[in-house]
C-alpha atoms as a PDB file:
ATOM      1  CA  UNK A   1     -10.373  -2.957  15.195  1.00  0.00           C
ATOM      2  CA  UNK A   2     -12.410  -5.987  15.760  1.00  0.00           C
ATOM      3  CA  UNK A   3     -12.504  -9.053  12.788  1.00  0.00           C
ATOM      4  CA  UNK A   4     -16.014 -10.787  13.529  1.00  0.00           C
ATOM      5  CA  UNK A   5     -17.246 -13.758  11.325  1.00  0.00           C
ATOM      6  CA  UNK A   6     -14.025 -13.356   9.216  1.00  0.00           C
ATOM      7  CA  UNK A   7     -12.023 -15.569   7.689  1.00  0.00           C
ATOM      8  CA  UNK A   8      -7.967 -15.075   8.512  1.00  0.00           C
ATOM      9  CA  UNK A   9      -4.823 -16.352   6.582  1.00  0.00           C
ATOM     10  CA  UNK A  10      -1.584 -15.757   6.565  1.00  0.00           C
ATOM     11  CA  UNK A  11       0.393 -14.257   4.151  1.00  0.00           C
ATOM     12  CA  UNK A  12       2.103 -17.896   3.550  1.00  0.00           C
ATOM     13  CA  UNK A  13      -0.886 -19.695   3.096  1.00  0.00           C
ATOM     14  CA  UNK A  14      -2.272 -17.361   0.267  1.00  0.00           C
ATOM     15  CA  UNK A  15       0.942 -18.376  -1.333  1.00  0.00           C
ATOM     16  CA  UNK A  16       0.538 -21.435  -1.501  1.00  0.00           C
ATOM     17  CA  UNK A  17      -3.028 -22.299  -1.442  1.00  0.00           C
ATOM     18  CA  UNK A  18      -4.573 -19.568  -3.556  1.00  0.00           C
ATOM     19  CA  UNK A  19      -7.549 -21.652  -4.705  1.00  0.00           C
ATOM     20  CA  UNK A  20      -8.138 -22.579  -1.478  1.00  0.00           C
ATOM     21  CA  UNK A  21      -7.998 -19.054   0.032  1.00  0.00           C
ATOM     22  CA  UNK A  22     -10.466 -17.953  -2.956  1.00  0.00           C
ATOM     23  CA  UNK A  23     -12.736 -20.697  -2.160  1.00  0.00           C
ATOM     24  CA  UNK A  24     -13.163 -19.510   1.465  1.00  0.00           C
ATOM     25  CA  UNK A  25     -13.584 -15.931   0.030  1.00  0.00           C
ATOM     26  CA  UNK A  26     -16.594 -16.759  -2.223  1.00  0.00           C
ATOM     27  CA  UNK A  27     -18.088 -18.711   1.063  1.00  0.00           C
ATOM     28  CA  UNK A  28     -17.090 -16.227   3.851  1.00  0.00           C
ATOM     29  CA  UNK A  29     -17.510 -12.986   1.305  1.00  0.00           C
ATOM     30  CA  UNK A  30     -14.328 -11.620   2.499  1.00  0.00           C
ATOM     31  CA  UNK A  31     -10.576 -13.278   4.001  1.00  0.00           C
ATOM     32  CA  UNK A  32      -8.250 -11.177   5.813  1.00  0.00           C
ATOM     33  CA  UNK A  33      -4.229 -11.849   5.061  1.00  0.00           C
ATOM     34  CA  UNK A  34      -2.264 -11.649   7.491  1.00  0.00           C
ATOM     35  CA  UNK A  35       1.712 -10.501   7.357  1.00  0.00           C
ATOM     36  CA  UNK A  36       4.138 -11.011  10.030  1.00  0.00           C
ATOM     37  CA  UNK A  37       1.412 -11.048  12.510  1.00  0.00           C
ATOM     38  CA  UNK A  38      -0.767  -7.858  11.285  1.00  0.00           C
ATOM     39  CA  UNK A  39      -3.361  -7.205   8.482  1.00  0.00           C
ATOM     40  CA  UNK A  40      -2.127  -6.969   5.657  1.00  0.00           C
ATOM     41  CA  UNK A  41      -4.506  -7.140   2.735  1.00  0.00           C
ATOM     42  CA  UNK A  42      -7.950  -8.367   2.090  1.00  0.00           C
ATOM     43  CA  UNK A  43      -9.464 -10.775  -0.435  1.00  0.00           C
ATOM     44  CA  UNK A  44     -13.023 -10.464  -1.721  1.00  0.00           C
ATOM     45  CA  UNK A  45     -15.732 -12.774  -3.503  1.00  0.00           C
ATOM     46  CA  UNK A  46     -16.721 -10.862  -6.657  1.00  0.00           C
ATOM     47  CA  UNK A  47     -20.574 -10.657  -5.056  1.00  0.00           C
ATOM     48  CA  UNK A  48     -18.854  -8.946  -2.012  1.00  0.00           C
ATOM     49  CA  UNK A  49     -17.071  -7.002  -3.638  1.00  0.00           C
ATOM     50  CA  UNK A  50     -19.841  -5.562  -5.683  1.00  0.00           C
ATOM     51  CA  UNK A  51     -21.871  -4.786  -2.801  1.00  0.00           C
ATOM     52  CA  UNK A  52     -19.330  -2.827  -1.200  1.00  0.00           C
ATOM     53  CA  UNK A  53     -18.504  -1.143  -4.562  1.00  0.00           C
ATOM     54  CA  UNK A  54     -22.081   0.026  -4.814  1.00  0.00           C
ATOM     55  CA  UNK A  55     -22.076   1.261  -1.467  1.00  0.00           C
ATOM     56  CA  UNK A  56     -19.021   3.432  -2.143  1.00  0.00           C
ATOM     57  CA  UNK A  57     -20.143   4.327  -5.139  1.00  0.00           C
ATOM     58  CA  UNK A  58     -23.149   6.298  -3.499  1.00  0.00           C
ATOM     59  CA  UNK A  59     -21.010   7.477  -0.957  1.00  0.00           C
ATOM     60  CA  UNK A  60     -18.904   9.465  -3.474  1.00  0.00           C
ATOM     61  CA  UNK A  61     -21.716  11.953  -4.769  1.00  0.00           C
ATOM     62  CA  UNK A  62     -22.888  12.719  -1.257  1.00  0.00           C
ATOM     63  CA  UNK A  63     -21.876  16.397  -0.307  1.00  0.00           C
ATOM     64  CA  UNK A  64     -20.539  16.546   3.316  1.00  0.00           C
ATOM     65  CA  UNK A  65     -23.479  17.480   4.946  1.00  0.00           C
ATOM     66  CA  UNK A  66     -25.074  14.515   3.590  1.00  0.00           C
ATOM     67  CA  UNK A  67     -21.857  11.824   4.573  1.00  0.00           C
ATOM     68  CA  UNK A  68     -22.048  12.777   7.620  1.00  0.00           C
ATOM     69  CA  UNK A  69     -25.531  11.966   8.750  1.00  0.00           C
ATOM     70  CA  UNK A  70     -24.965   8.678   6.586  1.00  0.00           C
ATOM     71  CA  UNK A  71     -22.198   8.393   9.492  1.00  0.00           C
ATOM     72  CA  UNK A  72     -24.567   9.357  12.164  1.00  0.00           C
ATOM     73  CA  UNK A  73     -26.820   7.093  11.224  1.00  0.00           C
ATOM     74  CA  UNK A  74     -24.797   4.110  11.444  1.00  0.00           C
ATOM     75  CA  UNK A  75     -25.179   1.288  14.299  1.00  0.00           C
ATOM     76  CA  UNK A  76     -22.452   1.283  16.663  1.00  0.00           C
ATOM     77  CA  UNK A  77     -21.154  -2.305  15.737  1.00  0.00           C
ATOM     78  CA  UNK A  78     -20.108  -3.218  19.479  1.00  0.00           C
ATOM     79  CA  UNK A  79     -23.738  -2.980  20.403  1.00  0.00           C
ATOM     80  CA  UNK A  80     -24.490  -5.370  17.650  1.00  0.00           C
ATOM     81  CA  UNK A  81     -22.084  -8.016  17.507  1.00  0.00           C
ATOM     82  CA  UNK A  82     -22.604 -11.299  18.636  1.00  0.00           C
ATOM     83  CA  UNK A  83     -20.638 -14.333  19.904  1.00  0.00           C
ATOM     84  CA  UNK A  84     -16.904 -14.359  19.463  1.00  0.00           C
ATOM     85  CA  UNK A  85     -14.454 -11.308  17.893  1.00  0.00           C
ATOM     86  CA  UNK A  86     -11.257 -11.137  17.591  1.00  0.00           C
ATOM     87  CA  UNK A  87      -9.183  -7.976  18.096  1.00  0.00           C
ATOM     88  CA  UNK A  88      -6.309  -6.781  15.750  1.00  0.00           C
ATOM     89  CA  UNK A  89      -3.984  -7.849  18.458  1.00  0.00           C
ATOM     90  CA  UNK A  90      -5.394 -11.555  17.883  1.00  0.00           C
ATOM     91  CA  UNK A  91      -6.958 -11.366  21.441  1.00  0.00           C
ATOM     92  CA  UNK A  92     -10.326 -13.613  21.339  1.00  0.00           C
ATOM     93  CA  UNK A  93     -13.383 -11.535  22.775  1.00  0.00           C
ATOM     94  CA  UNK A  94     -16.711 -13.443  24.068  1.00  0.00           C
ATOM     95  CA  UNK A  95     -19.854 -11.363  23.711  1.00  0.00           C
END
């Protein structure tokens, strides 16, 4: 799994800082929280999370034929990213 363009805390710093996590989410769209090290949960702006809700939303009345050329049809996101990623082992990737 690859985290590009997102926004990482840890677990700690949620604690503490909420407001300050939330005001990163409604910038970034999205902040990943970390836990011991690994991804643990993820925080969304309210516009992010309605796009994604929408999204899934549509997805649900789709028969399986239909899901999986919605699947099919998806860019592979390696071909697409650019500049820096970083894996799920925290190893920093250049493009």
């Amino acid at each position: 799994m690859i985290f590009s363009g997102m926004t990482i805390v840890s677990n700690s710093d949620m604690i503490k800082a909420y407001k300050a996590c939330r005001d990163k989410a409604e910038i970034a769209g999205k902040v990943l929280i970390f836990k011991n090290n690994q991804p643990d949960a993820v925080l969304f702006s309210m516009k992010e999370y309605e796009r994604f809700s929408e999204f899934f939303d549509y997805l649900e009345y789709l028969n399986p034929e239909e899901l999986e050329l919605v699947f099919k049809s998806l860019p592979n996101l390696a071909d697409r990213r650019k500049g820096r990623a970083i894996s799920l082992h925290g190893e920093e990737t250049a493009e």
